[in-house]
C-alpha atoms as a PDB file:
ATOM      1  CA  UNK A   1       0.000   0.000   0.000  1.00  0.00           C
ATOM      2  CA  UNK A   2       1.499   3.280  -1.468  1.00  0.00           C
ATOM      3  CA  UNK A   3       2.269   6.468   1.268  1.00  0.00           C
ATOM      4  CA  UNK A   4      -0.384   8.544  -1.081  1.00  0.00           C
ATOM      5  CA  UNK A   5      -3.089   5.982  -0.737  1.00  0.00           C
ATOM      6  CA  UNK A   6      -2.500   6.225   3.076  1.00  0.00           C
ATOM      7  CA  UNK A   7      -2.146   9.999   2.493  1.00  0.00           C
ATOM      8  CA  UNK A   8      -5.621   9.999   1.061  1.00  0.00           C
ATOM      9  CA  UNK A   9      -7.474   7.800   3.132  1.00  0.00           C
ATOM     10  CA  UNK A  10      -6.734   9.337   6.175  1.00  0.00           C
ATOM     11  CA  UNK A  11      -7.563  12.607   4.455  1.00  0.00           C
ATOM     12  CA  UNK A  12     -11.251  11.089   3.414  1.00  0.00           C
ATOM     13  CA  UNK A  13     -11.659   9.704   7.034  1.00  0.00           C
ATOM     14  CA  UNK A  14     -10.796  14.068   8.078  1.00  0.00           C
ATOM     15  CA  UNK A  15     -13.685  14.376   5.735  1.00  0.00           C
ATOM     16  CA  UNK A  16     -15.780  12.070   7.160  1.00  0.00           C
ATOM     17  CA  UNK A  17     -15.529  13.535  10.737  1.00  0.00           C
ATOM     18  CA  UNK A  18     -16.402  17.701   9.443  1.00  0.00           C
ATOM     19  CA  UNK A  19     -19.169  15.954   7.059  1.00  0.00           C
ATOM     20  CA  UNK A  20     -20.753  14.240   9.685  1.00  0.00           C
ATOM     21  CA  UNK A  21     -20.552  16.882  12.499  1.00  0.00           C
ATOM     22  CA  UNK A  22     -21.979  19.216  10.392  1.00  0.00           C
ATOM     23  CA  UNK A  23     -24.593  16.949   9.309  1.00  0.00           C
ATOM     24  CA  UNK A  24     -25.545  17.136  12.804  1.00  0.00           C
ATOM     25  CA  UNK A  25     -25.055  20.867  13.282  1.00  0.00           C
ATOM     26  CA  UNK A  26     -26.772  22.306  10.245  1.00  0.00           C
ATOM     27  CA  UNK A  27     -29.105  19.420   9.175  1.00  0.00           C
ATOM     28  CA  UNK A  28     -27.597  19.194   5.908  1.00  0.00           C
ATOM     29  CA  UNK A  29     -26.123  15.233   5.762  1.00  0.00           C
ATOM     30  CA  UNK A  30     -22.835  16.465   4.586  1.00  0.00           C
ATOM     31  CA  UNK A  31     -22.983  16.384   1.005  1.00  0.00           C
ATOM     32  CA  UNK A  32     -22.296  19.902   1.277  1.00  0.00           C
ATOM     33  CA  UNK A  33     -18.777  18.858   2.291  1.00  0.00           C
ATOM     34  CA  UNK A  34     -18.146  15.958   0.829  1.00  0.00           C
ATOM     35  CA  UNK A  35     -18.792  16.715  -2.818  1.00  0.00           C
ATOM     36  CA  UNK A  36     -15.996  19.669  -3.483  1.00  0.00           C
ATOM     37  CA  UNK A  37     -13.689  16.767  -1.206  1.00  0.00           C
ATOM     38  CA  UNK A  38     -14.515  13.726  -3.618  1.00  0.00           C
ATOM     39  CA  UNK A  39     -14.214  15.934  -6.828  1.00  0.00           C
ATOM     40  CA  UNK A  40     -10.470  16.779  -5.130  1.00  0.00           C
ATOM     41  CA  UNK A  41      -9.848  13.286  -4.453  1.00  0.00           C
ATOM     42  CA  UNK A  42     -11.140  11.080  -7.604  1.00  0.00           C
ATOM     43  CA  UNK A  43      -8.775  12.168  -9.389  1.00  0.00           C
ATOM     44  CA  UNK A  44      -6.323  10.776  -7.559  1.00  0.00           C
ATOM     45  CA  UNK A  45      -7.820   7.854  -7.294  1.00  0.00           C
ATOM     46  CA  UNK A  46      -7.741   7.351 -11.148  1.00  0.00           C
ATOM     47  CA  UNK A  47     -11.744   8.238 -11.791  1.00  0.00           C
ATOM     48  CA  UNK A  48     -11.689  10.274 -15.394  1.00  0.00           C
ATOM     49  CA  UNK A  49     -12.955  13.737 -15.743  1.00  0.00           C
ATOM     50  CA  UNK A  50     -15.943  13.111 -17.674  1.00  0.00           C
ATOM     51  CA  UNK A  51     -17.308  11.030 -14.586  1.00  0.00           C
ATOM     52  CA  UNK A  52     -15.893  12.739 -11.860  1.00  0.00           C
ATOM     53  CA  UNK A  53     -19.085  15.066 -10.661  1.00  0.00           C
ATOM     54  CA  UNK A  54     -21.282  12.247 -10.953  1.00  0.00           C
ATOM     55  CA  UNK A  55     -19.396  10.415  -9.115  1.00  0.00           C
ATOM     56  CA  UNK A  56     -19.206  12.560  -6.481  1.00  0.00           C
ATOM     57  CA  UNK A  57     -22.542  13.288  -6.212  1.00  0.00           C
ATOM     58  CA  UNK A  58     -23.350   9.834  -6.350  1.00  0.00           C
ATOM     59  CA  UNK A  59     -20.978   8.299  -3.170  1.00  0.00           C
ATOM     60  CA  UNK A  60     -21.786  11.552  -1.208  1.00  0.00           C
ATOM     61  CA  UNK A  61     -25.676  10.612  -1.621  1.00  0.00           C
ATOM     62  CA  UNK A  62     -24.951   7.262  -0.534  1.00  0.00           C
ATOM     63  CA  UNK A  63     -22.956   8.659   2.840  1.00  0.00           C
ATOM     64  CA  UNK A  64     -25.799  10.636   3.298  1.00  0.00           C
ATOM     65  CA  UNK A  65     -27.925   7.556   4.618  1.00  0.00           C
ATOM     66  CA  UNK A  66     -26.451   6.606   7.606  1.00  0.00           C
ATOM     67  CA  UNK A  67     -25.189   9.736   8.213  1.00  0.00           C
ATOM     68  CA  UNK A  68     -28.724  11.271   7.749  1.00  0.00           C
ATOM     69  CA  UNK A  69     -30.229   8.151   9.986  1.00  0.00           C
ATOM     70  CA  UNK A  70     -27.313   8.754  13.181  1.00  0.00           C
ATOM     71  CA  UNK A  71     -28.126  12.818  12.602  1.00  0.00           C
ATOM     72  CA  UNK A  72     -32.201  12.750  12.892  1.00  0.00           C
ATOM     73  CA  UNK A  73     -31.892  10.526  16.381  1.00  0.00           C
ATOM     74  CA  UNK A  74     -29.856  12.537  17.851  1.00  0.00           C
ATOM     75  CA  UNK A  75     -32.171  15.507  17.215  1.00  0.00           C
ATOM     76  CA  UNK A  76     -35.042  13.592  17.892  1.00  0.00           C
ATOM     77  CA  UNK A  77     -33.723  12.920  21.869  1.00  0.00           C
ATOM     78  CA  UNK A  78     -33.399  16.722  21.932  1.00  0.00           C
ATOM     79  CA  UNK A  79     -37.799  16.816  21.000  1.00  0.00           C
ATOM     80  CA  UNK A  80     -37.018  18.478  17.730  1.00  0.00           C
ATOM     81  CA  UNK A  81     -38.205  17.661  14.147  1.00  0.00           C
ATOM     82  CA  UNK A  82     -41.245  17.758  12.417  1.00  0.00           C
ATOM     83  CA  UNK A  83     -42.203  14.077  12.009  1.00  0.00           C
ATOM     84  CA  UNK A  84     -45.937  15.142  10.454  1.00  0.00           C
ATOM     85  CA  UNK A  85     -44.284  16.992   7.502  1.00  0.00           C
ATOM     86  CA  UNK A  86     -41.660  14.275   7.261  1.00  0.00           C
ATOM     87  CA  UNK A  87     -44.849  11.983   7.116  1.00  0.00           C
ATOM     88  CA  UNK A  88     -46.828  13.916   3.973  1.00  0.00           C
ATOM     89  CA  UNK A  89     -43.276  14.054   2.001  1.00  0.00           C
ATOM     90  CA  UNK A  90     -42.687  10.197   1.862  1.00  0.00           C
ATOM     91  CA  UNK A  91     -44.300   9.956  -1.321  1.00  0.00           C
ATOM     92  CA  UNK A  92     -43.792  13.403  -3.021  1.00  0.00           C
ATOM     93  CA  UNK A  93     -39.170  13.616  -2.224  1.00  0.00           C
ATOM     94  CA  UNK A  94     -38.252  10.069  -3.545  1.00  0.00           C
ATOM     95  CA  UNK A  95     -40.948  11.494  -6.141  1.00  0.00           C
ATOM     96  CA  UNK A  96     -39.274  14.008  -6.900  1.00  0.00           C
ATOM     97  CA  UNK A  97     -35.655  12.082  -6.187  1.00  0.00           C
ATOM     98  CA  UNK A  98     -36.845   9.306  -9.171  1.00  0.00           C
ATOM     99  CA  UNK A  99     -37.748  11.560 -11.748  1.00  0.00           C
ATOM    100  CA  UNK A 100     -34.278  13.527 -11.555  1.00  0.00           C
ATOM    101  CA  UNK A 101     -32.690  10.218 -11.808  1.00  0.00           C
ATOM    102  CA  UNK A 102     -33.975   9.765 -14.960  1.00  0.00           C
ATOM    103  CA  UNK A 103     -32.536  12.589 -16.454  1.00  0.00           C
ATOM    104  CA  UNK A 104     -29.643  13.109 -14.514  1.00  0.00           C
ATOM    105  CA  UNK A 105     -26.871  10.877 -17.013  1.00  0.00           C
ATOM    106  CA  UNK A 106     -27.863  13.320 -19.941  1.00  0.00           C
ATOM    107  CA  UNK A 107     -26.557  16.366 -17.304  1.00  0.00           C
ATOM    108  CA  UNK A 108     -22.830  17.592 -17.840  1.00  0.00           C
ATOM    109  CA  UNK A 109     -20.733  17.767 -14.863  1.00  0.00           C
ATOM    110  CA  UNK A 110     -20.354  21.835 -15.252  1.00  0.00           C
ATOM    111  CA  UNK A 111     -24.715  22.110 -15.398  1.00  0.00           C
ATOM    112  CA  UNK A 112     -23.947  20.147 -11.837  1.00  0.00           C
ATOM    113  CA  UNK A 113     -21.291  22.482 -10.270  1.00  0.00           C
ATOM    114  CA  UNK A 114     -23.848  25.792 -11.727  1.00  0.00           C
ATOM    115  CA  UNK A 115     -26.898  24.312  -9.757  1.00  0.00           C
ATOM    116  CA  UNK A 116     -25.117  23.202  -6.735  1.00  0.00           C
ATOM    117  CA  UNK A 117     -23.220  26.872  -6.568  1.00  0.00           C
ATOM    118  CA  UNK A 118     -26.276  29.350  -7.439  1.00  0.00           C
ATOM    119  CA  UNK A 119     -28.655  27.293  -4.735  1.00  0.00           C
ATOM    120  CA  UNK A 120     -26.112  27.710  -2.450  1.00  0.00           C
ATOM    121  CA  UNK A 121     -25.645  31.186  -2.642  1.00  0.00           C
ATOM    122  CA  UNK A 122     -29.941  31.700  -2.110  1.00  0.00           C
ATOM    123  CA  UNK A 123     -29.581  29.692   0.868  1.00  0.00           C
ATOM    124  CA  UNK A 124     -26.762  31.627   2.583  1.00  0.00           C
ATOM    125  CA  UNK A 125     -27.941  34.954   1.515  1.00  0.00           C
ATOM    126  CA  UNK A 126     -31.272  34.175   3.076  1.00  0.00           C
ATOM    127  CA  UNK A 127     -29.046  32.729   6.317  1.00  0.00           C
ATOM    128  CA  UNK A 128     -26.559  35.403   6.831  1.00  0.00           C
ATOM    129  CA  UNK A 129     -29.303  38.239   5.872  1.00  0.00           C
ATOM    130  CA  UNK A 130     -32.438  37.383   7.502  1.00  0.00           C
ATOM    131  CA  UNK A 131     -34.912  39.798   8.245  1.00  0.00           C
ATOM    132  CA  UNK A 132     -38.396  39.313  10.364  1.00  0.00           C
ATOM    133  CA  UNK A 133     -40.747  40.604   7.252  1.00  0.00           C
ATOM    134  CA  UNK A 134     -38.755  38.382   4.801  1.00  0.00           C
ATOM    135  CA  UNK A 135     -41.465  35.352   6.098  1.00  0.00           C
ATOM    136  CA  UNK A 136     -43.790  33.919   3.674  1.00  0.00           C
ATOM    137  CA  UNK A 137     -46.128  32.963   6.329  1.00  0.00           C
ATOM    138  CA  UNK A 138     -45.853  32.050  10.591  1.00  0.00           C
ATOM    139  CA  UNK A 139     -46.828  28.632   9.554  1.00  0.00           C
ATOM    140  CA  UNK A 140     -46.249  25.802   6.872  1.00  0.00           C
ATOM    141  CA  UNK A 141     -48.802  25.997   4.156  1.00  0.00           C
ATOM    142  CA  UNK A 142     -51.057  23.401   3.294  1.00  0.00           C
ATOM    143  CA  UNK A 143     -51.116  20.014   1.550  1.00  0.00           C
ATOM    144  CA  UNK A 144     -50.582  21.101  -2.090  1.00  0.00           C
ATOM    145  CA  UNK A 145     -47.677  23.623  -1.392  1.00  0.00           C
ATOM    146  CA  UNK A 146     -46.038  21.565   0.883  1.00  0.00           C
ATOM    147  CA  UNK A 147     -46.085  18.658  -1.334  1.00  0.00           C
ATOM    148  CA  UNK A 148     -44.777  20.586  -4.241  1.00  0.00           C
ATOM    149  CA  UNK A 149     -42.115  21.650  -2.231  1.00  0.00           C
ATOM    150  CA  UNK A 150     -41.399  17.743  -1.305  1.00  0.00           C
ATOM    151  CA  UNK A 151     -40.980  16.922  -5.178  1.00  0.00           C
ATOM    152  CA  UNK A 152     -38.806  20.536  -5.522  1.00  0.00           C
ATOM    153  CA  UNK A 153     -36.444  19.357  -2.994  1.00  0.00           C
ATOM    154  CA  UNK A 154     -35.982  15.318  -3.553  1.00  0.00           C
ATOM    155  CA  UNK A 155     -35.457  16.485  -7.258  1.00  0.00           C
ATOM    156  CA  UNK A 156     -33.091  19.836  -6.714  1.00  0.00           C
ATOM    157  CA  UNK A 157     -31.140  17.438  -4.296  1.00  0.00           C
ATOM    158  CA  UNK A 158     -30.123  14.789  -6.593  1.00  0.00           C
ATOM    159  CA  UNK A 159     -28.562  16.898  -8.785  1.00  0.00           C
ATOM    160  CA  UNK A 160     -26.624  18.786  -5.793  1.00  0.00           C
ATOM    161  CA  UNK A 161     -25.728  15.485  -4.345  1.00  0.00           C
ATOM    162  CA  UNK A 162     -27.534  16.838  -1.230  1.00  0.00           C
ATOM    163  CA  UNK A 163     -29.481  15.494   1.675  1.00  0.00           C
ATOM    164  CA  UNK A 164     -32.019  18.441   0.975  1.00  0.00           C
ATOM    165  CA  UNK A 165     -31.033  20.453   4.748  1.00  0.00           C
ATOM    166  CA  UNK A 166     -30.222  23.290   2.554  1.00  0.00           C
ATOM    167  CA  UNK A 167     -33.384  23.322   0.936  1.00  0.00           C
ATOM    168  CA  UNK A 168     -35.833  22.559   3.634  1.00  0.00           C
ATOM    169  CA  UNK A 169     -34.004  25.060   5.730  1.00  0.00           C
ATOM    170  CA  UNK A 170     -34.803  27.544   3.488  1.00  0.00           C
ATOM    171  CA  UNK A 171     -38.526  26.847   3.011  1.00  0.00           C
ATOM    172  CA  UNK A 172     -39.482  25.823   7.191  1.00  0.00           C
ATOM    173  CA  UNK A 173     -37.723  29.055   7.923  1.00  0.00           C
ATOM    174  CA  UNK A 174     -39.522  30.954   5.156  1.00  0.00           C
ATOM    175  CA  UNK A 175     -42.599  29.997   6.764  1.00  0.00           C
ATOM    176  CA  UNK A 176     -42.245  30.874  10.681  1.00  0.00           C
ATOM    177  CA  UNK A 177     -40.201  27.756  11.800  1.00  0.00           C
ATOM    178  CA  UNK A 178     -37.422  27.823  14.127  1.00  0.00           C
ATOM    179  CA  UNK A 179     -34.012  27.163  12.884  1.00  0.00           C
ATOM    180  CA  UNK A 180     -33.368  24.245  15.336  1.00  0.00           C
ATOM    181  CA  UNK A 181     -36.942  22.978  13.863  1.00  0.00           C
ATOM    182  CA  UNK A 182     -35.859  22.929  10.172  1.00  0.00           C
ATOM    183  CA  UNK A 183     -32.271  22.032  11.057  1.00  0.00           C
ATOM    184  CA  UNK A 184     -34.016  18.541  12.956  1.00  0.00           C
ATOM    185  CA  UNK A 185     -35.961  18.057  10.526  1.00  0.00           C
ATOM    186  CA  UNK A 186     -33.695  18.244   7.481  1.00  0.00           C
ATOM    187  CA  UNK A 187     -31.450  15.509   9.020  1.00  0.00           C
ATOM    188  CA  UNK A 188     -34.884  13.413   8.222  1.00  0.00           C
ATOM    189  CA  UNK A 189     -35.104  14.337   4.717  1.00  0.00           C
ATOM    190  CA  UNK A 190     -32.204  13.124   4.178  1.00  0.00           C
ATOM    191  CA  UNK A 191     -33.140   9.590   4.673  1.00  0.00           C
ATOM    192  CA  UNK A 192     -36.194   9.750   1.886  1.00  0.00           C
ATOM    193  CA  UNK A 193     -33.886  11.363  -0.128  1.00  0.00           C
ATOM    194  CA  UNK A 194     -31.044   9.258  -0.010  1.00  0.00           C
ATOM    195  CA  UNK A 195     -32.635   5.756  -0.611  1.00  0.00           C
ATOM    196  CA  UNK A 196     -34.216   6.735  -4.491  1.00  0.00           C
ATOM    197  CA  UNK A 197     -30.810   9.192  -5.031  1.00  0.00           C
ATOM    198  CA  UNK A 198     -28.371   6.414  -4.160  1.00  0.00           C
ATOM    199  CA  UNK A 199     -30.398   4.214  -6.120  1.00  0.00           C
ATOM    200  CA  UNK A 200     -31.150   6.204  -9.063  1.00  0.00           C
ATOM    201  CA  UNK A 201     -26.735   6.786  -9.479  1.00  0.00           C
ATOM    202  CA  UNK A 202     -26.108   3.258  -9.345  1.00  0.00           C
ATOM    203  CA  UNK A 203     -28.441   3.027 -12.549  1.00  0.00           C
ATOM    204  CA  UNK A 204     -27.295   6.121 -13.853  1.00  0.00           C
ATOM    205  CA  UNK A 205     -24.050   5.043 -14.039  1.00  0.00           C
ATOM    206  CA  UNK A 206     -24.402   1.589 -14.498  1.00  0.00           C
ATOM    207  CA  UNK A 207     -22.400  -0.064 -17.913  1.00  0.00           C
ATOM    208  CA  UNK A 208     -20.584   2.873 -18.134  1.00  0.00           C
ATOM    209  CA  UNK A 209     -16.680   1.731 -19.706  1.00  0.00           C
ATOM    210  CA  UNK A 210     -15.017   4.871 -17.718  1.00  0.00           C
ATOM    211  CA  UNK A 211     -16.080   3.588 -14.266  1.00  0.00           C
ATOM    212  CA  UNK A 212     -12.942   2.445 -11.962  1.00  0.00           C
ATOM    213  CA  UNK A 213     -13.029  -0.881  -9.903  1.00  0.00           C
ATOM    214  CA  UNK A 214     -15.099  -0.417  -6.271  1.00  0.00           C
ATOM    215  CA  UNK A 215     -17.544   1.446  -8.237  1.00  0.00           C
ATOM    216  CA  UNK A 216     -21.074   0.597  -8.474  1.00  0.00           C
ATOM    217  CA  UNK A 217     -22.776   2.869 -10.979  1.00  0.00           C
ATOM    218  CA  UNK A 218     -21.661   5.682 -10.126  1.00  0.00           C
ATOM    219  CA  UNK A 219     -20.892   5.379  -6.116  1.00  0.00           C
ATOM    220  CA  UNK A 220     -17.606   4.984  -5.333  1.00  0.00           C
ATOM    221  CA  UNK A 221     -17.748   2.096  -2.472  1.00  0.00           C
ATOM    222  CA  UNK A 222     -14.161   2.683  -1.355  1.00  0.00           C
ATOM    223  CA  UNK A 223     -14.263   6.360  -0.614  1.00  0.00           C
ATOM    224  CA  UNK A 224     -18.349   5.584   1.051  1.00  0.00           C
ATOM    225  CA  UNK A 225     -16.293   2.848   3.088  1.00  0.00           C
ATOM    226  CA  UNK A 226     -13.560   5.094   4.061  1.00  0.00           C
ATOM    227  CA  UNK A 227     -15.621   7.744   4.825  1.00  0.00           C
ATOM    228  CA  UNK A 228     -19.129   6.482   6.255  1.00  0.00           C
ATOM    229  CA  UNK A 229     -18.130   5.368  10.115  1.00  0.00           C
ATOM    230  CA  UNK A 230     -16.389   8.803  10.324  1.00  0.00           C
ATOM    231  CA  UNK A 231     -19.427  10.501   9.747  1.00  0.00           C
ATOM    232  CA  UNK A 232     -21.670   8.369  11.706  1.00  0.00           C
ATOM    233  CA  UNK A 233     -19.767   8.462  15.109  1.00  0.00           C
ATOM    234  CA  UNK A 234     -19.356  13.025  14.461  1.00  0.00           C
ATOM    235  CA  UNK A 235     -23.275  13.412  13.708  1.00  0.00           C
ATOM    236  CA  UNK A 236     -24.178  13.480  17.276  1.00  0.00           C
ATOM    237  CA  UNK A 237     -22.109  15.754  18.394  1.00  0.00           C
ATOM    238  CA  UNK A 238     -22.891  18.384  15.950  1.00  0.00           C
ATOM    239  CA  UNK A 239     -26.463  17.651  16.541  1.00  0.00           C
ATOM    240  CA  UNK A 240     -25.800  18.183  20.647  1.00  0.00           C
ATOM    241  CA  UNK A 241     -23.670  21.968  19.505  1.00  0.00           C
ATOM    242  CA  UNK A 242     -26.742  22.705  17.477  1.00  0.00           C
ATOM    243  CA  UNK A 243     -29.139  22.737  20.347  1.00  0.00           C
ATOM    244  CA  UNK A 244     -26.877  24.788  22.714  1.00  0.00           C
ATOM    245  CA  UNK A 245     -26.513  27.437  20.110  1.00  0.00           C
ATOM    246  CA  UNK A 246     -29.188  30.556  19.995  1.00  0.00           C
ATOM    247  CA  UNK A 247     -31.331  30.237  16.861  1.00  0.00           C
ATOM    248  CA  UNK A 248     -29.596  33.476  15.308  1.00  0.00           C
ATOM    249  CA  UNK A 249     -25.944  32.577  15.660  1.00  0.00           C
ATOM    250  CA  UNK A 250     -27.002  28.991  13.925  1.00  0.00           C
ATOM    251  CA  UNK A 251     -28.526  31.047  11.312  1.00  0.00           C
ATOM    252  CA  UNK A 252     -25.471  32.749  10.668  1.00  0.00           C
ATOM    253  CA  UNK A 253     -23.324  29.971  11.123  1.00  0.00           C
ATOM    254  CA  UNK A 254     -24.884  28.434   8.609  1.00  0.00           C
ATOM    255  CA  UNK A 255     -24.656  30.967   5.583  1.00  0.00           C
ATOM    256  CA  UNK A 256     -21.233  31.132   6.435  1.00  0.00           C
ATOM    257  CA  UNK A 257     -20.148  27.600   5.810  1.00  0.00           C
ATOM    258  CA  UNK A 258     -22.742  27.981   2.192  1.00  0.00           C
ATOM    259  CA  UNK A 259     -20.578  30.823   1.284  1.00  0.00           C
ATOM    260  CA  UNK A 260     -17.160  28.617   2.344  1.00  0.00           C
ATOM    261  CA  UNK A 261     -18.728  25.598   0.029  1.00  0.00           C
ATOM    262  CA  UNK A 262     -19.476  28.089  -2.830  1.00  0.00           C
ATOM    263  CA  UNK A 263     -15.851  29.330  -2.415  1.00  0.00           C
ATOM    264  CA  UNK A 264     -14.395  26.420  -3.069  1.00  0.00           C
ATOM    265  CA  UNK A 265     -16.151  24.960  -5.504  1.00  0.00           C
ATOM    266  CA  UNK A 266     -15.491  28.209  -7.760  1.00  0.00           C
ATOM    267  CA  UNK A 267     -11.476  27.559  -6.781  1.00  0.00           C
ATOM    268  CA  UNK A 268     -11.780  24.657  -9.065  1.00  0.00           C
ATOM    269  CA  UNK A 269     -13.521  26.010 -12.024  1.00  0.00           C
ATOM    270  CA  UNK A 270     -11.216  28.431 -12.014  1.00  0.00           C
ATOM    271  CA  UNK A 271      -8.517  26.116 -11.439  1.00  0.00           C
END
């Protein structure tokens, strides 16, 4: 086993720790982190450039499940999370996660990087900049909306190879819910999402002659095995820093590390 294999294993483990804490801090599974980190590190690995952002996309979705599962129970033992919305999106994300799947191989690997990067930069604007009259409503709407919103997010996140925190963040808050409310509730999401994303990669990518060994479609099951017990044993304690923080400096804290992500993933366009 070669020094740089060691090198970048132990630097994909790193990964796994920050992805998984701040799954549990911000709700968001940790695709967030993990996708600029696996687009660095395919490379090295041998993965070719045409296949490198699906790639990515694909393993971090497949993190995102147990990740996602460790994140929501810790939350839950803190009484946060909105099970009954969770409940009316079961059908209407993986929906919404299914029907991006079928398009998603026809999808270039820049159209991924623009999505992921101008989403982003909603989402921390409305973070770092929020206001009291910039609410929609004080409460969720009803049945239609909210299921629209489902489909929006399961299909928005399979193309950002996200667990959909970002995104649900953005709408419960919109709408009169706390932060630590959305935050709990978007480690949930990330479970309907991650099933039909994971899922919908593998056949994506499946047959395709540019895929390396310990591939399966297009998740990379060497960097999800290096990376996924990392993330599982940090969730909780990101989860456990969420609830001691005051809803405002969580807010912030959160459009901060968007604008970080955003940063970095222009560093290697440009690059």
């Amino acid at each position: 086993m070669s020094s740089e294999f060691i090198f970048l294993a132990l630097g994909l483990a790193a990964a796994g720790v920050v992805s998984g804490f701040l799954a549990g801090l911000f709700g968001i599974g940790g695709g967030a982190i993990l996708v600029p980190v696996l687009m660095t590190a395919f490379p090295l690995l041998g993965v070719a450039p045409e296949i490198t952002a699906h790639m990515a996309i694909g393993t971090s979705l497949a993190i995102i499940l147990p990740t996602a599962f460790r994140s929501y129970k810790a939350h839950r033992m803190k009484g946060a999370g909105n099970a009954e919305l969770l409940r009316h999106w079961q059908i209407w994300v993986p929906f919404g996660v299914i029907c991006a799947s079928l398009v998603v191989r026809y999808v270039s690997g820049d159209v991924l990087r623009v999505v992921f990067a101008v989403v982003a930069l909603l989402m921390a604007l409305k973070m770092l900049f929020n206001k009291a009259h910039w609410k929609v409503a004080d409460e969720l709407p009803g049945a239609p909306v909210t299921n629209g919103v489902g489909f929006g997010i399961g299909f928005l996140s399979t193309f950002m190879g996200i667990g959909g925190g970002n995104l649900n963040t953005l709408f419960m808050t919109s709408f009169g819910q706390s932060i630590h409310q959305a935050v709990a509730t978007s480690a949930g999401l990330g479970i309907l999402i991650a099933v039909p994303a994971t899922l919908g990669y593998v056949y994506a990518g499946w047959g395709n002659p540019l895929l390396p060994y310990w591939a399966l479609g297009y998740v990379n099951l060497l960097a999800a095995a290096l990376i996924v017990p990392f993330s599982m044993l940090a969730a909780p304690l990101g989860a456990r820093l969420a609830h001691s923080m005051q809803p405002r400096r969580l807010e912030v804290a959160f459009g901060l590390f968007l604008l970080l992500v955003i940063a970095r993933m222009a560093a290697d366009v440009v690059a």
